[in-house]
N, C-alpha and C. Protein backbone atom coordinates (compact mmCIF):
# COMPACT_ATOMS: atom_id res chain seq x y z
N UNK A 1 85.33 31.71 2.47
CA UNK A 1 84.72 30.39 2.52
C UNK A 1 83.90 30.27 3.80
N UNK A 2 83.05 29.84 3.86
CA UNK A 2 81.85 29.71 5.10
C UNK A 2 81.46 28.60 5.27
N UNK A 3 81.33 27.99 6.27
CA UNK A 3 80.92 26.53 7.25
C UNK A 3 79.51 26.50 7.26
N UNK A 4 78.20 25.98 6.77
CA UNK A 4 77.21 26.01 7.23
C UNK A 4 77.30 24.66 8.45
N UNK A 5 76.07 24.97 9.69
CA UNK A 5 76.14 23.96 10.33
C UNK A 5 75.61 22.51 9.05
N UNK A 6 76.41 21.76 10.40
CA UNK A 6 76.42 20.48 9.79
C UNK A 6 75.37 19.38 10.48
N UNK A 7 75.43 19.34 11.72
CA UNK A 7 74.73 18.80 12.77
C UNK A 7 73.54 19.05 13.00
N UNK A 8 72.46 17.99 13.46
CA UNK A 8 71.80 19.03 14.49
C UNK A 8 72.25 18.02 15.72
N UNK A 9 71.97 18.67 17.03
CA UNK A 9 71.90 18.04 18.38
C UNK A 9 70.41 17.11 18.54
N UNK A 10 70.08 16.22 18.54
CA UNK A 10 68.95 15.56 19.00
C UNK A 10 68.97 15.25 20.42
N UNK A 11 67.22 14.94 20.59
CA UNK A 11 66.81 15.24 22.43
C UNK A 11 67.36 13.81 23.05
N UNK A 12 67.87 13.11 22.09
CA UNK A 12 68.97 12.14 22.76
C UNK A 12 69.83 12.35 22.93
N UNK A 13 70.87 13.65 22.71
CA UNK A 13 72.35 14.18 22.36
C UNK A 13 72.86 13.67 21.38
N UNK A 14 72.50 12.61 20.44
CA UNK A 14 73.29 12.09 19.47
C UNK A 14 73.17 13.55 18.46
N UNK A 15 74.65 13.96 17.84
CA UNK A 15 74.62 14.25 16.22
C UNK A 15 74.18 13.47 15.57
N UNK A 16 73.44 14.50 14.28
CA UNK A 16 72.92 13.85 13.37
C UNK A 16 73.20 14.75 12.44
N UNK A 17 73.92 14.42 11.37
CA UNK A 17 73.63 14.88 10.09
C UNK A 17 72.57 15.46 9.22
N UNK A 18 72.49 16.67 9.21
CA UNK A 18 71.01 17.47 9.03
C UNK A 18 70.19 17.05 7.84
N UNK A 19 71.45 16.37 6.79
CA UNK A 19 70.39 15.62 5.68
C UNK A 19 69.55 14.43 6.24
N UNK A 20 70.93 13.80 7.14
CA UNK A 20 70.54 12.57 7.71
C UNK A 20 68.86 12.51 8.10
N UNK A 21 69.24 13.60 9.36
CA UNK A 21 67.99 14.26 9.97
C UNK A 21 65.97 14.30 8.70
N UNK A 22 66.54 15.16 8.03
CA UNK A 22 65.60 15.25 7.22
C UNK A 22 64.84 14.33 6.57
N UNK A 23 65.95 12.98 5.91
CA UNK A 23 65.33 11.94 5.38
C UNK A 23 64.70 11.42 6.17
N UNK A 24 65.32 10.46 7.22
CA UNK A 24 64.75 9.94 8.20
C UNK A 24 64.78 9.55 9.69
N UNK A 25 64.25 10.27 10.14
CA UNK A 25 64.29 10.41 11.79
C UNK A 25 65.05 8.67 12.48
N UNK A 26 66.02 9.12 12.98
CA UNK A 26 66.47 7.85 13.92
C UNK A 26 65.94 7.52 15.08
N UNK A 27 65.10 9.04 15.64
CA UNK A 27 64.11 8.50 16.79
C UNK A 27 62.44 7.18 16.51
N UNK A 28 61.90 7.20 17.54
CA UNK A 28 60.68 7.05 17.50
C UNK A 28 59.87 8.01 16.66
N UNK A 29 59.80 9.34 16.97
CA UNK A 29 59.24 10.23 16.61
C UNK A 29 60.02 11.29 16.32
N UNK A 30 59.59 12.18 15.55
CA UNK A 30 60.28 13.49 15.19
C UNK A 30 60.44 14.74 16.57
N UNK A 31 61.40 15.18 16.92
CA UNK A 31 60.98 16.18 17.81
C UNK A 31 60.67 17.29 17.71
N UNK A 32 60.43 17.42 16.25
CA UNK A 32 60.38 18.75 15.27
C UNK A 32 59.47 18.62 14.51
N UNK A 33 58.69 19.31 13.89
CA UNK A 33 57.70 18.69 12.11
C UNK A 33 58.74 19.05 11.38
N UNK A 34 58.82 18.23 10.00
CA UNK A 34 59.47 18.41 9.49
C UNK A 34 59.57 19.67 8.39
N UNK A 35 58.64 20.18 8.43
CA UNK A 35 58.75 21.92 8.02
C UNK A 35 59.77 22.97 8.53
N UNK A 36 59.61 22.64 9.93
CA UNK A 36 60.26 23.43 10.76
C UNK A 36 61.52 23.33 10.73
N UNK A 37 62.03 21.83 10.68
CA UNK A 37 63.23 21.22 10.79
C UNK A 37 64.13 21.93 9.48
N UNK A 38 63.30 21.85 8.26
CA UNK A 38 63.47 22.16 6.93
C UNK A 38 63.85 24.25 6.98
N UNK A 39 63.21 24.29 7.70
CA UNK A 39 62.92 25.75 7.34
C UNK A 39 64.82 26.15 8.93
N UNK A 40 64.76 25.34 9.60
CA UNK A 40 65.68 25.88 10.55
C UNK A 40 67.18 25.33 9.71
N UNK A 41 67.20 24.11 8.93
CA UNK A 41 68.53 23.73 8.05
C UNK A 41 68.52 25.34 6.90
N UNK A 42 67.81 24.95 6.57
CA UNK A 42 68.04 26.52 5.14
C UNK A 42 68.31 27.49 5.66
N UNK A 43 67.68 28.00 7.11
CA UNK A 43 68.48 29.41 7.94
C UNK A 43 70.11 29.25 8.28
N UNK A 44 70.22 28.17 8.12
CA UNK A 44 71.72 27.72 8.48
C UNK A 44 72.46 28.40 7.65
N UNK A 45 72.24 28.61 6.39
CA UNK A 45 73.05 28.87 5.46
C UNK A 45 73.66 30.49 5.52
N UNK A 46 74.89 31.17 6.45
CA UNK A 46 74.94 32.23 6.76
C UNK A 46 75.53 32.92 5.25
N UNK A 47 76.05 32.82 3.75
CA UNK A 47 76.87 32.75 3.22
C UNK A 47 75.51 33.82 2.78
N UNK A 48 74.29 33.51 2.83
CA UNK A 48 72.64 34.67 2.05
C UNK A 48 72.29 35.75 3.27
N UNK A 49 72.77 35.57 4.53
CA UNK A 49 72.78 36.90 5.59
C UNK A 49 73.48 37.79 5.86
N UNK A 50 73.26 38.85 6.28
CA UNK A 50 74.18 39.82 6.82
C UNK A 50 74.28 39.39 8.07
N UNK A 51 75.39 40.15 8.95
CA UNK A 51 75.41 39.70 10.27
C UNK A 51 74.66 39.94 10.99
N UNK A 52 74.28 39.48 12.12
CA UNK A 52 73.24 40.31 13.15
C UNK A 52 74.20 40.92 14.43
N UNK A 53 73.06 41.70 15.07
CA UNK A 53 73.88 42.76 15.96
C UNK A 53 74.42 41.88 17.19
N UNK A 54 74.01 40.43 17.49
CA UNK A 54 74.48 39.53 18.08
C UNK A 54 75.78 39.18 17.59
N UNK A 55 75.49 38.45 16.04
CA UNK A 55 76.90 38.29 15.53
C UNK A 55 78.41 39.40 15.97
N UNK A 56 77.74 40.73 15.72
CA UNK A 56 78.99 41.49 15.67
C UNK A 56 79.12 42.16 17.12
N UNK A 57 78.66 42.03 18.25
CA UNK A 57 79.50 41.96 19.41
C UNK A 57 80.24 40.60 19.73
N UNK A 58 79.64 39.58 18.79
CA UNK A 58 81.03 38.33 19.56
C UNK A 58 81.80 38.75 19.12
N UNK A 59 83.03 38.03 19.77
CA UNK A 59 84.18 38.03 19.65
C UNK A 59 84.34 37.44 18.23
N UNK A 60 86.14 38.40 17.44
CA UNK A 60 86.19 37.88 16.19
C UNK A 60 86.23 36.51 15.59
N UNK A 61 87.09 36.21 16.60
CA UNK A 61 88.11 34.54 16.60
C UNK A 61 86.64 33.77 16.10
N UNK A 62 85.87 33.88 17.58
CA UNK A 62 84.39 32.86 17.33
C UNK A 62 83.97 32.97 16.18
N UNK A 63 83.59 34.21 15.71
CA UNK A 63 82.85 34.45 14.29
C UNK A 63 83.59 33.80 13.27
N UNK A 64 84.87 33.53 13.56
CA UNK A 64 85.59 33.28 11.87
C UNK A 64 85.80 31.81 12.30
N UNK A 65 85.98 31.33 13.89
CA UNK A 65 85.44 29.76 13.23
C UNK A 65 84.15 28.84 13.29
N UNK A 66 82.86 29.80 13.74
CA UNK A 66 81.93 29.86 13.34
C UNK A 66 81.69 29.18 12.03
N UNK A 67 82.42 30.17 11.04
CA UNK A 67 81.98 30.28 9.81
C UNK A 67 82.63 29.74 8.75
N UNK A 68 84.25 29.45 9.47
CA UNK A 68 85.00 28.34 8.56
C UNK A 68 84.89 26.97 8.93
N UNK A 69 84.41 26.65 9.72
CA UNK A 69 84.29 24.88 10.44
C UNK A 69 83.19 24.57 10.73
N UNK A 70 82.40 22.98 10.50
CA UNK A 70 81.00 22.89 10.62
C UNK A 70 81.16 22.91 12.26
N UNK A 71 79.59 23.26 12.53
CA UNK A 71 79.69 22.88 13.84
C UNK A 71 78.15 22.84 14.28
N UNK A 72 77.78 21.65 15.10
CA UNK A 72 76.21 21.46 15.84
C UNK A 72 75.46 22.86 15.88
């Protein structure tokens, strides 16, 4: 079972819910276009990647709750 993030961090620090995010910005302005924003939620999804060579020097523990618990 795998955790995609859930969050993003905004340049206010508030979480935001990445759908949240997408529909409609709680800022003034976007700090992102929303392409980008779109295209960085769908990379989220680790469950369609292999690991990267980053991934597999962390430590195990991190990787497995990485990937079982949402997280920013």
């Amino acid at each position: 079972m795998y955790m995609p993030i859930a969050y993003f961090i905004c340049p206010d620090g508030k979480k935001t819910k990445i759908l949240s995010c997408l529909n409609k910005c709680h800022m003034r302005e976007r700090c992102m276009f929303l392409p980008t924003l779109r295209a960085i939620a769908s990379s989220s999804d680790r469950k369609l990647f292999k690991p990267s060579v980053t991934e597999l020097i962390t430590g195990t523990r991190e990787i497995y709750l990485k990937r079982t618990n949402e997280y920013p």
